[in-house]
PDB file of N, CA and C in Angstrom:
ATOM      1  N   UNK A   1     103.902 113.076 115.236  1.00  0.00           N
ATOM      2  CA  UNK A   1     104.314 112.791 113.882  1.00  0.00           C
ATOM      3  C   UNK A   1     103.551 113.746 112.966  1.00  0.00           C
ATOM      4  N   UNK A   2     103.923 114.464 111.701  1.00  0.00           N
ATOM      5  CA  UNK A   2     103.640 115.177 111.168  1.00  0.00           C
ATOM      6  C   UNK A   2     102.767 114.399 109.980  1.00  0.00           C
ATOM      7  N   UNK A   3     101.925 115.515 109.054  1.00  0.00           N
ATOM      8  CA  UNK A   3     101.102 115.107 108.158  1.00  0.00           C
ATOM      9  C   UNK A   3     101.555 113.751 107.184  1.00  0.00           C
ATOM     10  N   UNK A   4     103.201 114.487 106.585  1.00  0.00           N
ATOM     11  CA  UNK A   4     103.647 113.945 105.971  1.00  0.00           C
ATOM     12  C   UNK A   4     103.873 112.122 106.412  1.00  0.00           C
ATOM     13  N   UNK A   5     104.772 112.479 107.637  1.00  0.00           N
ATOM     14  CA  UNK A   5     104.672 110.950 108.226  1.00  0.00           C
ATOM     15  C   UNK A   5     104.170 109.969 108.140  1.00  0.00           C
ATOM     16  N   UNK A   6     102.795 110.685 108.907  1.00  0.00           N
ATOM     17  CA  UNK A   6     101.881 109.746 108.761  1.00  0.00           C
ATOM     18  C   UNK A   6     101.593 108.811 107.152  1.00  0.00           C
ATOM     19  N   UNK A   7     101.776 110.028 106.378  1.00  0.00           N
ATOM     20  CA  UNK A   7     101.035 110.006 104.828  1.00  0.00           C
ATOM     21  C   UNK A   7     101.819 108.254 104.777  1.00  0.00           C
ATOM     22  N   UNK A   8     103.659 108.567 105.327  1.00  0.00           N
ATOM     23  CA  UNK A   8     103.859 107.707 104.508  1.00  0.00           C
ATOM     24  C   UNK A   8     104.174 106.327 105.325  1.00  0.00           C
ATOM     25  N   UNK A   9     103.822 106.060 106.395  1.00  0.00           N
ATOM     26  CA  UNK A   9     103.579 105.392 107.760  1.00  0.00           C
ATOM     27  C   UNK A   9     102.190 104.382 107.124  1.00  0.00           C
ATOM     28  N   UNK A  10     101.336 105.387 106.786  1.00  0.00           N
ATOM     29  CA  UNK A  10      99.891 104.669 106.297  1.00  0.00           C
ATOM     30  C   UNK A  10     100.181 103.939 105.437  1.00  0.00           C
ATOM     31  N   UNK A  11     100.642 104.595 104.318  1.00  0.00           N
ATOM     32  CA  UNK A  11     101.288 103.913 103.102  1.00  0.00           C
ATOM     33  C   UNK A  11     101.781 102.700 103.386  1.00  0.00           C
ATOM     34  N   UNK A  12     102.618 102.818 103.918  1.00  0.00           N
ATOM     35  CA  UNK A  12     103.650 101.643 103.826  1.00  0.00           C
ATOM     36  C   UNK A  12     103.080 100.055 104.849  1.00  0.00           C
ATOM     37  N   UNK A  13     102.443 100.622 105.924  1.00  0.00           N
ATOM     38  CA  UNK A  13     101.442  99.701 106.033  1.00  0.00           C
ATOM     39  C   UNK A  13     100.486  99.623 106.158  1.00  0.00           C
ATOM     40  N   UNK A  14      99.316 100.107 105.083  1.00  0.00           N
ATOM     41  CA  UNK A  14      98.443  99.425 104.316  1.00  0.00           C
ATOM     42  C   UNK A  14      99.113  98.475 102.780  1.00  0.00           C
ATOM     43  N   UNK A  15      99.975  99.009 102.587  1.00  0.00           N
ATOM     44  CA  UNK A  15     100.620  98.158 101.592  1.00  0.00           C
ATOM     45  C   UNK A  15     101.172  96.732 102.166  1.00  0.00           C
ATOM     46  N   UNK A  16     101.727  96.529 103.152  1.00  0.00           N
ATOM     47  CA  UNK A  16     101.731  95.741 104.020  1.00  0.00           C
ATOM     48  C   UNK A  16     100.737  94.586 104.083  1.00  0.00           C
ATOM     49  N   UNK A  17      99.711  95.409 104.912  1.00  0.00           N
ATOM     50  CA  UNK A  17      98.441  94.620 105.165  1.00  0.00           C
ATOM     51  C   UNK A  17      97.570  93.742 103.672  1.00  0.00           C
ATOM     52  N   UNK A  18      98.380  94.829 102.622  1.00  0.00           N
ATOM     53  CA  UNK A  18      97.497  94.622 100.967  1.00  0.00           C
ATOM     54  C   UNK A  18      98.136  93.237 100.730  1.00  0.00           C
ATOM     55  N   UNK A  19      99.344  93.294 101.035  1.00  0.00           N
ATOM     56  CA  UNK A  19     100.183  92.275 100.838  1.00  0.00           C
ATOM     57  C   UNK A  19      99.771  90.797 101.437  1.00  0.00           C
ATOM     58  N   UNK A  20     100.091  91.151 103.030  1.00  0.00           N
ATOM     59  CA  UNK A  20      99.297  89.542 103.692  1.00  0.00           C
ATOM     60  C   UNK A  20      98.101  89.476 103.362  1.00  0.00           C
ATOM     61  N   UNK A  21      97.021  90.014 102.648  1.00  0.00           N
ATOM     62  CA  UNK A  21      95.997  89.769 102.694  1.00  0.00           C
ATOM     63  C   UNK A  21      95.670  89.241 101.477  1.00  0.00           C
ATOM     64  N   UNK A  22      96.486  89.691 100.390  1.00  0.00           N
ATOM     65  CA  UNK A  22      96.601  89.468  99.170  1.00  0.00           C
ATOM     66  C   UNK A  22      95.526  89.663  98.739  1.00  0.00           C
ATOM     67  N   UNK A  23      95.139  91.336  98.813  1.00  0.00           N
ATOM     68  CA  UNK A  23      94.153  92.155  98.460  1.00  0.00           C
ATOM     69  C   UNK A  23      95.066  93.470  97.170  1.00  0.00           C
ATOM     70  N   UNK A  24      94.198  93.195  95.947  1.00  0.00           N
ATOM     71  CA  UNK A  24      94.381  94.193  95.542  1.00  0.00           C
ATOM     72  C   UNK A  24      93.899  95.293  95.067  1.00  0.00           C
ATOM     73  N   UNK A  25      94.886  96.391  95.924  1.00  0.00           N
ATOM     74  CA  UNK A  25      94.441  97.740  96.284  1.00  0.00           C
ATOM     75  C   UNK A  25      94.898  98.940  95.853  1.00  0.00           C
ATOM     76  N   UNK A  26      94.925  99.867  95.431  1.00  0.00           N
ATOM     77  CA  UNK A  26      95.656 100.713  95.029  1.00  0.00           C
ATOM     78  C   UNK A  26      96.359 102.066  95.653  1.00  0.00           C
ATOM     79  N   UNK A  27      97.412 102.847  95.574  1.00  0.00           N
ATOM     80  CA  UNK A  27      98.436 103.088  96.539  1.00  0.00           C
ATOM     81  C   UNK A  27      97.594 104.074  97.047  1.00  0.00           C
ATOM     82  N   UNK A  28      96.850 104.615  96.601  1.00  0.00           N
ATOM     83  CA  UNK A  28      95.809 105.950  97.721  1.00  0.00           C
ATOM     84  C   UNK A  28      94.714 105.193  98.494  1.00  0.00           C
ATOM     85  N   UNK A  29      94.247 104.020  98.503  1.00  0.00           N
ATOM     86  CA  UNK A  29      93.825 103.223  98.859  1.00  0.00           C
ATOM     87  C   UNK A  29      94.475 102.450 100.443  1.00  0.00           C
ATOM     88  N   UNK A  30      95.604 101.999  99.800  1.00  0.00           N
ATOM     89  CA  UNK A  30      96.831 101.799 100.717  1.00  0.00           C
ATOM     90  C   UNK A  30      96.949 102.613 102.091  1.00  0.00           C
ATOM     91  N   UNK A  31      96.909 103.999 101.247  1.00  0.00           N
ATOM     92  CA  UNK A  31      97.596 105.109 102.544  1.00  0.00           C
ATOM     93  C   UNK A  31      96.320 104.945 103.682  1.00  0.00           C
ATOM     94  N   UNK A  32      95.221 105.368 102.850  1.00  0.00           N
ATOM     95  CA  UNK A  32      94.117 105.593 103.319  1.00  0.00           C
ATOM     96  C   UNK A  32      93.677 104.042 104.711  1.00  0.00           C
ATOM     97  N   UNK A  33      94.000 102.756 104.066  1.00  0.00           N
ATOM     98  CA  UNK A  33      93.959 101.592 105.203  1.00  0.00           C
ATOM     99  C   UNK A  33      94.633 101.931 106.284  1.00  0.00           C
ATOM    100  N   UNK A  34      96.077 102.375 105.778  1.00  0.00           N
ATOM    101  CA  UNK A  34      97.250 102.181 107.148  1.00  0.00           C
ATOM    102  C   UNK A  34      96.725 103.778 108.007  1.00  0.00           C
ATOM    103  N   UNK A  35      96.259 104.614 107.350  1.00  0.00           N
ATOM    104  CA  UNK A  35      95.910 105.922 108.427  1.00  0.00           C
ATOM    105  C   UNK A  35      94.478 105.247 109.385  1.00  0.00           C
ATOM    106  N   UNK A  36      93.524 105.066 108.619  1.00  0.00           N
ATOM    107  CA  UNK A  36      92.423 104.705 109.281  1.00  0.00           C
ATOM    108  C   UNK A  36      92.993 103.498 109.820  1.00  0.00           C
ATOM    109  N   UNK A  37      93.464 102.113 109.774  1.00  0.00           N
ATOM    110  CA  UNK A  37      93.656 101.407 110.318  1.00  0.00           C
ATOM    111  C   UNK A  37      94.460 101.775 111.701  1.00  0.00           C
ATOM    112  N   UNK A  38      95.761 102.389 111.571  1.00  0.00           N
ATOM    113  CA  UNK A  38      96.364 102.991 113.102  1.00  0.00           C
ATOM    114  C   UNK A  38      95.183 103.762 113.860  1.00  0.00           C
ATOM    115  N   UNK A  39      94.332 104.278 113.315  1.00  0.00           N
ATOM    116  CA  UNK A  39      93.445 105.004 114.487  1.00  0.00           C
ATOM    117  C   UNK A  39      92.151 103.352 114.592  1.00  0.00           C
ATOM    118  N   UNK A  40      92.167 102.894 114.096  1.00  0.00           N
ATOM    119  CA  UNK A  40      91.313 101.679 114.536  1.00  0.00           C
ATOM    120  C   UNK A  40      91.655 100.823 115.674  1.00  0.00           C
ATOM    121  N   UNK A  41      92.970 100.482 115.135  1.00  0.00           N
ATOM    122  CA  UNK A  41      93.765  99.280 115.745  1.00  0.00           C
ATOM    123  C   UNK A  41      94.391 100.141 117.017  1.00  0.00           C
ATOM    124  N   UNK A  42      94.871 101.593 117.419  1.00  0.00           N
ATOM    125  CA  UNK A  42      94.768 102.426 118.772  1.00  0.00           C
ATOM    126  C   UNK A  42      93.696 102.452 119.245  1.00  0.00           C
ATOM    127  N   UNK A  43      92.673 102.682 119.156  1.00  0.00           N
ATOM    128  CA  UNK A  43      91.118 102.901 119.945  1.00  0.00           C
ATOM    129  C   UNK A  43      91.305 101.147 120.424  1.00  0.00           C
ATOM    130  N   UNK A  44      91.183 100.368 119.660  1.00  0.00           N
ATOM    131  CA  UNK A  44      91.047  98.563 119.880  1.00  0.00           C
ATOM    132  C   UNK A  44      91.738  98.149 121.180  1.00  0.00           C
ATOM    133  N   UNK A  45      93.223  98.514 120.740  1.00  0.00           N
ATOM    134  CA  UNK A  45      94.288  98.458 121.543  1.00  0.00           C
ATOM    135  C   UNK A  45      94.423  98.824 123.454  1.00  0.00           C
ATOM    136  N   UNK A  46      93.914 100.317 123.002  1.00  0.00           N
ATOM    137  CA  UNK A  46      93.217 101.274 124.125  1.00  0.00           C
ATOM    138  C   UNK A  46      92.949 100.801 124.906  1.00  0.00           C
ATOM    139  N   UNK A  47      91.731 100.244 124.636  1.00  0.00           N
ATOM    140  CA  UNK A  47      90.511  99.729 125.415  1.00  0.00           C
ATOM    141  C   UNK A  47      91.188  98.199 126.362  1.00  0.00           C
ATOM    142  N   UNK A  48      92.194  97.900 125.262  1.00  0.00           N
ATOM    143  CA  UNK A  48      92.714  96.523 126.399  1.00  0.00           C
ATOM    144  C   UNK A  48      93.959  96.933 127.169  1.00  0.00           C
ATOM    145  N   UNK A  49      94.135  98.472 127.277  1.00  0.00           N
ATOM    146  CA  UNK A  49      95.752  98.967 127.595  1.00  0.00           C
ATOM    147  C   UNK A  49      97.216  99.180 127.105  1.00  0.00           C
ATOM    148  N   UNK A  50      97.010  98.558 125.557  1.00  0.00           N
ATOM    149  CA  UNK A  50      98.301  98.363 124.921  1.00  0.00           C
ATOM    150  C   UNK A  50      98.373  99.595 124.155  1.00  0.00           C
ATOM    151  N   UNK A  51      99.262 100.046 124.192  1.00  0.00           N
ATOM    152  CA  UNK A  51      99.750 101.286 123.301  1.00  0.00           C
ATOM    153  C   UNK A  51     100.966 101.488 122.580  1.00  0.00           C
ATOM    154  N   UNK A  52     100.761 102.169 121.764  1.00  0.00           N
ATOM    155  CA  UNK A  52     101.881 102.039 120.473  1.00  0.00           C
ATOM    156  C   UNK A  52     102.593 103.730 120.660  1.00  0.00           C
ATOM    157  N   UNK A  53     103.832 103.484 120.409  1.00  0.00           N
ATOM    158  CA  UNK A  53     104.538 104.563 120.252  1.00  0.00           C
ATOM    159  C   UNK A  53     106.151 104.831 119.246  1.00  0.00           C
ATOM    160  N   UNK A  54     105.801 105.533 118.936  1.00  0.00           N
ATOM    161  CA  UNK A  54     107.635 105.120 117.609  1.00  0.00           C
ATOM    162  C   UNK A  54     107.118 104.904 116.054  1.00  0.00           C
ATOM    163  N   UNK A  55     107.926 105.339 115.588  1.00  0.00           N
ATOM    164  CA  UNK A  55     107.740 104.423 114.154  1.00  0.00           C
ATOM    165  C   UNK A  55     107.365 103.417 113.863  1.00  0.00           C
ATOM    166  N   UNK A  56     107.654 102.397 114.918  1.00  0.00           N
ATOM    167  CA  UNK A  56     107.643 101.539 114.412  1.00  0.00           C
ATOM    168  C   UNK A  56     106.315 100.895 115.192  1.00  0.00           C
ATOM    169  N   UNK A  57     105.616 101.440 116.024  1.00  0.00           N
ATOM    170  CA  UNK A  57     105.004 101.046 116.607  1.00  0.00           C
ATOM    171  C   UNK A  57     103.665 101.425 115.625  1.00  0.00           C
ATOM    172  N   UNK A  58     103.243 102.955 115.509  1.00  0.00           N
ATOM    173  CA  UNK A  58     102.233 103.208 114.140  1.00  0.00           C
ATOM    174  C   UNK A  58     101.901 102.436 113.174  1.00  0.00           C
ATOM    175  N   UNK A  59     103.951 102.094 112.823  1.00  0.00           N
ATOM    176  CA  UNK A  59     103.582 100.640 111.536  1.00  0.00           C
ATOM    177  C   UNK A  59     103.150  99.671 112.346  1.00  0.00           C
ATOM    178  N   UNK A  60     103.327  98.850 113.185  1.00  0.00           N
ATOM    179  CA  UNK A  60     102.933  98.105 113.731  1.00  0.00           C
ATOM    180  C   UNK A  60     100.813  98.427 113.817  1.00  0.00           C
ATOM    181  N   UNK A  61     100.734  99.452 114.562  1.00  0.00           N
ATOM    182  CA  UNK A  61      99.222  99.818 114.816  1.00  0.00           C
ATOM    183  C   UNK A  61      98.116  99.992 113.161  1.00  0.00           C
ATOM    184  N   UNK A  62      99.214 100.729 112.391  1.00  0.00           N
ATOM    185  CA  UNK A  62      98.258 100.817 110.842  1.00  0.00           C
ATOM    186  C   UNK A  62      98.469  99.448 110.676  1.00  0.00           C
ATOM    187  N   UNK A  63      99.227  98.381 110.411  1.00  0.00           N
ATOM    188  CA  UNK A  63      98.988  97.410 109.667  1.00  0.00           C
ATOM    189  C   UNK A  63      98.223  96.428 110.602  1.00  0.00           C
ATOM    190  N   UNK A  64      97.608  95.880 111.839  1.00  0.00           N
ATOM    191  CA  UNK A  64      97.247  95.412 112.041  1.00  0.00           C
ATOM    192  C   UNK A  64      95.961  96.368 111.977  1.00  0.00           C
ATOM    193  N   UNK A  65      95.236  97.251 112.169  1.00  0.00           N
ATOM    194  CA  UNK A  65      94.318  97.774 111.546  1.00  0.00           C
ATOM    195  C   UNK A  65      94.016  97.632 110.102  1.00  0.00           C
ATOM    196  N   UNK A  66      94.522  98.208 109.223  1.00  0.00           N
ATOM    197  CA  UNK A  66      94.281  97.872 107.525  1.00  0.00           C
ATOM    198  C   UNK A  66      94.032  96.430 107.694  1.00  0.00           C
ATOM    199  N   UNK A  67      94.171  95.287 108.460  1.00  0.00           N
ATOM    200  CA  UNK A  67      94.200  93.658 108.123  1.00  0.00           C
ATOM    201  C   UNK A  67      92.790  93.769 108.635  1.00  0.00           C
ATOM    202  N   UNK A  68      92.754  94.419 109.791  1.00  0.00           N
ATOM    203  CA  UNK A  68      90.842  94.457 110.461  1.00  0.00           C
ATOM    204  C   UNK A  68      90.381  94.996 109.705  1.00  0.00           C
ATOM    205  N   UNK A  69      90.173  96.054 109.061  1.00  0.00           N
ATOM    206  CA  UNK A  69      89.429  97.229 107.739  1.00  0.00           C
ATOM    207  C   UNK A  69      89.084  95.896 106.383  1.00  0.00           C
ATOM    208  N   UNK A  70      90.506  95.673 106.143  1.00  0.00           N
ATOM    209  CA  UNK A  70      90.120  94.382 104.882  1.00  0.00           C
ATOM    210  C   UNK A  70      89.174  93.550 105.249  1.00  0.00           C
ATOM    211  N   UNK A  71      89.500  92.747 106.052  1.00  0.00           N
ATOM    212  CA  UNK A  71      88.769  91.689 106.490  1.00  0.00           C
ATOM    213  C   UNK A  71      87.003  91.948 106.614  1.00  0.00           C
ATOM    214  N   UNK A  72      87.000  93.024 107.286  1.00  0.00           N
ATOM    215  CA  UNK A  72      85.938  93.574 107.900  1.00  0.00           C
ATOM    216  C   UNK A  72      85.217  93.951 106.378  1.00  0.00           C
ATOM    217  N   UNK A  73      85.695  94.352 105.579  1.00  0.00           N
ATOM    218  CA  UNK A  73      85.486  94.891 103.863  1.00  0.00           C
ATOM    219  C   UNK A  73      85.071  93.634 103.268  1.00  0.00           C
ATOM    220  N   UNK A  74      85.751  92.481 103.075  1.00  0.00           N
ATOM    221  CA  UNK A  74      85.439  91.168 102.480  1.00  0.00           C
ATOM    222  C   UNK A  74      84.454  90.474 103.088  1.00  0.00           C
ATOM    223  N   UNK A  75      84.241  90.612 103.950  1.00  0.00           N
ATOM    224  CA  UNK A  75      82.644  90.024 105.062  1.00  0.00           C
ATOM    225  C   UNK A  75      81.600  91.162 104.541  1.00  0.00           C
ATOM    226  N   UNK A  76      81.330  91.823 104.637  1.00  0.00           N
ATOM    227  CA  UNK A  76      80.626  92.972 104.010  1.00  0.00           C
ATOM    228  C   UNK A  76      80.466  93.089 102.500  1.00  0.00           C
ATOM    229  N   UNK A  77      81.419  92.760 101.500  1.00  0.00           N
ATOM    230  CA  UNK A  77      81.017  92.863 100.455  1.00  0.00           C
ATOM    231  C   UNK A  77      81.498  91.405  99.646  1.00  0.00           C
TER     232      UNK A  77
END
């Protein structure tokens, strides 16, 4: 998947995750959860064998990451 993709893959779920969490965040904020979150929630994943692939799978991997990043953010601060 290309830069762009991703850009808007992240986006769309960390906005997601902003949503169930009913955290508010702002949209560079957003991108920034769902990119770091898909590489969180893949390494996590990894380690127990499950792997993500597709569109829809990234969204799937950023937004359950961005929900670990939040969470992990609200215990911390």
């Amino acid at each position: 998947m290309g830069i762009i993709g991703s850009i808007i893959i992240g986006g769309l779920a960390g906005w997601f995750a902003a949503m169930f969490m009913k955290s508010d965040t702002g949209v560079f904020l957003n991108i920034i959860l769902g990119i770091v979150g898909a590489a969180v929630a893949g390494f996590i994943f990894g380690l127990v064998g499950v792997s993500f692939s597709g569109i829809f799978g990234y969204l799937i991997a950023g937004f359950v990451g961005a929900v670990i990043l939040i969470a992990v953010g609200r215990k911390v601060f």
